[in-house]
Protein backbone atom coordinates (compact mmCIF):
# COMPACT_ATOMS: atom_id res chain seq x y z
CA UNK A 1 0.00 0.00 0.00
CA UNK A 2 3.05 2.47 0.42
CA UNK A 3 3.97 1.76 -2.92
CA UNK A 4 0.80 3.01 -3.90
CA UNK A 5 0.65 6.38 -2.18
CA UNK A 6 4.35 6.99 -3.31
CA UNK A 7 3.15 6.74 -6.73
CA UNK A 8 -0.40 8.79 -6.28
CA UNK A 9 1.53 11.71 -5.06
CA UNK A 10 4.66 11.61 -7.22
CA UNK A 11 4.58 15.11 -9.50
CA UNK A 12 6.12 13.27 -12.43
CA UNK A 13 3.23 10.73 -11.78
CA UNK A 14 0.73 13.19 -11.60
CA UNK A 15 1.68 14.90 -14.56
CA UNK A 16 1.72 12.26 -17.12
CA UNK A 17 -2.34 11.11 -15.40
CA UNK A 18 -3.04 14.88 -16.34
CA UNK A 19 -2.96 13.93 -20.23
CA UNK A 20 -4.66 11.70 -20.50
CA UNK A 21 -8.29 14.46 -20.93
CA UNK A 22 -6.07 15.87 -23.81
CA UNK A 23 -5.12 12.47 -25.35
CA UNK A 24 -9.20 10.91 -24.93
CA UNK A 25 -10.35 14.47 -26.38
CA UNK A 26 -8.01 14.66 -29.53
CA UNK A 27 -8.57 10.58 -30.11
CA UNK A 28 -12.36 11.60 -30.35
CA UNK A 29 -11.35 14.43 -33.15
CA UNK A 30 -9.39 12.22 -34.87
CA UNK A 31 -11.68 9.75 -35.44
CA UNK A 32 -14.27 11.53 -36.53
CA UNK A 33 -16.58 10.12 -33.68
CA UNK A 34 -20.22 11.33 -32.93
CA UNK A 35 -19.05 12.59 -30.13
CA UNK A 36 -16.70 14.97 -32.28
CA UNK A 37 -17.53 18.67 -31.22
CA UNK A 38 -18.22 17.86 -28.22
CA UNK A 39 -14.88 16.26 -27.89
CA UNK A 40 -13.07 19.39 -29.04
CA UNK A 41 -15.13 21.36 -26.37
CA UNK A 42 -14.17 19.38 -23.95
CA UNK A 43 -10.65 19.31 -24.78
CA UNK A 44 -10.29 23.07 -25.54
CA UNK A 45 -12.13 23.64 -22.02
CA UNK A 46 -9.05 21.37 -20.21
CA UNK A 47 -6.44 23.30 -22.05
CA UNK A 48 -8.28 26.05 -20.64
CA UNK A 49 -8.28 24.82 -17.17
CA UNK A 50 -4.03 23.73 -17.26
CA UNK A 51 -3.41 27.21 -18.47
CA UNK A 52 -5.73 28.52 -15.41
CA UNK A 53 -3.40 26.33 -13.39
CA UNK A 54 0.46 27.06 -15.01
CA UNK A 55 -0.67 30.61 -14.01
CA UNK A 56 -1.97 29.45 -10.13
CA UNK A 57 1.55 28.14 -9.71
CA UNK A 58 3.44 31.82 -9.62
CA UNK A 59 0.80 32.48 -6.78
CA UNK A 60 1.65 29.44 -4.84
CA UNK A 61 5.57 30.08 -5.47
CA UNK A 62 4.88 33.77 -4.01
CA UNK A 63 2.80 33.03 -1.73
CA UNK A 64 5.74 30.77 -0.20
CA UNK A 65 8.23 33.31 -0.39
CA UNK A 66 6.06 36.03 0.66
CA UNK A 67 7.16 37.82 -2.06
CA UNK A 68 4.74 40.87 -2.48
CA UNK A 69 6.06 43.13 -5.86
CA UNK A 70 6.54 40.43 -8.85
CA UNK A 71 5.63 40.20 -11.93
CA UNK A 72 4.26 37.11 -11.25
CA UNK A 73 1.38 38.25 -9.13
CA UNK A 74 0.32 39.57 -12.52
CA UNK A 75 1.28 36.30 -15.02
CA UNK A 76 -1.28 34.60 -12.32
CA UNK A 77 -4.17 36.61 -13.58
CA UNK A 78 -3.23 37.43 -17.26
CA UNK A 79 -3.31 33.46 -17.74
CA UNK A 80 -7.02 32.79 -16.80
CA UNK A 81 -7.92 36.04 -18.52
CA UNK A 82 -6.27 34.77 -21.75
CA UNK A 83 -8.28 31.07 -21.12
CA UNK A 84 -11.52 33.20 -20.65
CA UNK A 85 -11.37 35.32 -23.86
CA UNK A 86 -10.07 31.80 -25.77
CA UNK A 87 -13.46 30.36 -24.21
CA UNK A 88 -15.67 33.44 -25.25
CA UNK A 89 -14.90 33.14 -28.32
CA UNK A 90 -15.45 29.50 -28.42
CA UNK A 91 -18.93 29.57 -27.23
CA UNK A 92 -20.15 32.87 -28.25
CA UNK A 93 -18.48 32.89 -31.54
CA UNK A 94 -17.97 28.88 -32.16
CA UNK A 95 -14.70 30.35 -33.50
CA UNK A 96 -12.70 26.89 -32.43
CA UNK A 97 -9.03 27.80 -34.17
CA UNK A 98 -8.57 31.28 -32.70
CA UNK A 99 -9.48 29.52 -29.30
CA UNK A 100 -7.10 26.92 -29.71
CA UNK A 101 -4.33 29.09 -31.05
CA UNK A 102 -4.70 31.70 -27.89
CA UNK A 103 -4.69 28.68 -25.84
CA UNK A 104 -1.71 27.41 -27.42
CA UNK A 105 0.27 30.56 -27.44
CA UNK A 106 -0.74 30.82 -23.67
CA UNK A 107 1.28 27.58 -23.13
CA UNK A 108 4.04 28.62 -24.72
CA UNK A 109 4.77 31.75 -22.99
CA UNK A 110 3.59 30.00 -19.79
CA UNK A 111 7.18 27.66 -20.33
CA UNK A 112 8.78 30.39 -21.43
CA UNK A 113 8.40 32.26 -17.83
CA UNK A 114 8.61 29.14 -16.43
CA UNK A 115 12.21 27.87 -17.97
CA UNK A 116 13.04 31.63 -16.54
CA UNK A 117 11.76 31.76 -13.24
CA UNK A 118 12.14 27.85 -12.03
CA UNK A 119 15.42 27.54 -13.94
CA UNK A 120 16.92 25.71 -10.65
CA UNK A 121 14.15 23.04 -11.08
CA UNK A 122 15.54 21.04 -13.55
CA UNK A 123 13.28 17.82 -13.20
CA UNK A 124 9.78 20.39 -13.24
CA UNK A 125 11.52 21.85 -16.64
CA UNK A 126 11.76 18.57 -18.02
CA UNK A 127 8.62 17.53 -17.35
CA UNK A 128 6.93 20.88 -18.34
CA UNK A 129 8.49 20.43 -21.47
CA UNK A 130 7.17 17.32 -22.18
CA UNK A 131 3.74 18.24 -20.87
CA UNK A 132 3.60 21.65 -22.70
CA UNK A 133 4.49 19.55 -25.86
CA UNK A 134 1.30 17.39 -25.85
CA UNK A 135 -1.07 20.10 -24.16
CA UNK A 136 -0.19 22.48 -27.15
CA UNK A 137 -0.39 19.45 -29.41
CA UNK A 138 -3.58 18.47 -28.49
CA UNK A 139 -5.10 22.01 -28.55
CA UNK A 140 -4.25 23.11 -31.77
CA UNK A 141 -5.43 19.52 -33.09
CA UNK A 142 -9.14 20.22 -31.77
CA UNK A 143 -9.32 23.57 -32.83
CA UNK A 144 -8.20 22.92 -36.60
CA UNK A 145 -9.25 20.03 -37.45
């Protein structure tokens, strides 16, 4: 059973579990399913939701260092913003590429501050990396196609 908790609360873990919504949405797109649009909402909502989250993280890190004048106080709110006018335009407009793409470009500046700022964390780099790579994949995959 310690085995098991080890693994349920290892980051790296964690991480990987947290595509899988990106990998079942995109599948679904793919395929053409019935289930097709609803698949790209779904999966441009997540995107939504991990940018929400890459942003959270700056709060966290100040928070911890009690840190009160940095920039990323602001990052943590420009994020959700961005995944709220990606998600307007979505629903309102049904206008599925420029919702991915904002998404996408959201991830990518979100690991560029983050190679920056968490430069000394090495392993979270890596796995960012790795993570951004299939997030943005995925994204851009149910918004174009």
């Amino acid at each position: 059973m310690h085995k098991f908790f080890k693994l349920i609360f290892d980051p790296v873990f964690l991480g990987w579990a947290g595509i899988f919504p990106f990998l079942f949405s995109t599948i679904l797109v793919l395929i053409n399913s019935e289930f097709e649009n609803q698949a790209r909402v779904i999966g441009l909502l997540y995107s939504a939701i991990i940018l929400c989250f890459l942003g959270s993280v700056h709060w966290g890190y100040l928070l911890k260092i009690r840190k009160i004048n940095n920039i990323g106080w602001f990052w943590g709110v420009v994020t959700p913003l961005l995944a709220w006018i990606s998600l307007g335009l979505m629903v309102i407009i049904e206008w599925h590429e420029v919702s991915s793409l904002l998404l996408a470009i959201g991830l990518i500046i979100s690991l560029i501050i983050d190679n920056k700022k968490f430069n000394s964390l090495k392993w979270y780099l890596n796995l960012r990396k790795k993570l951004t790579f299939f997030a943005i994949t995925s994204t851009l995959i149910n918004g174009f196609f």
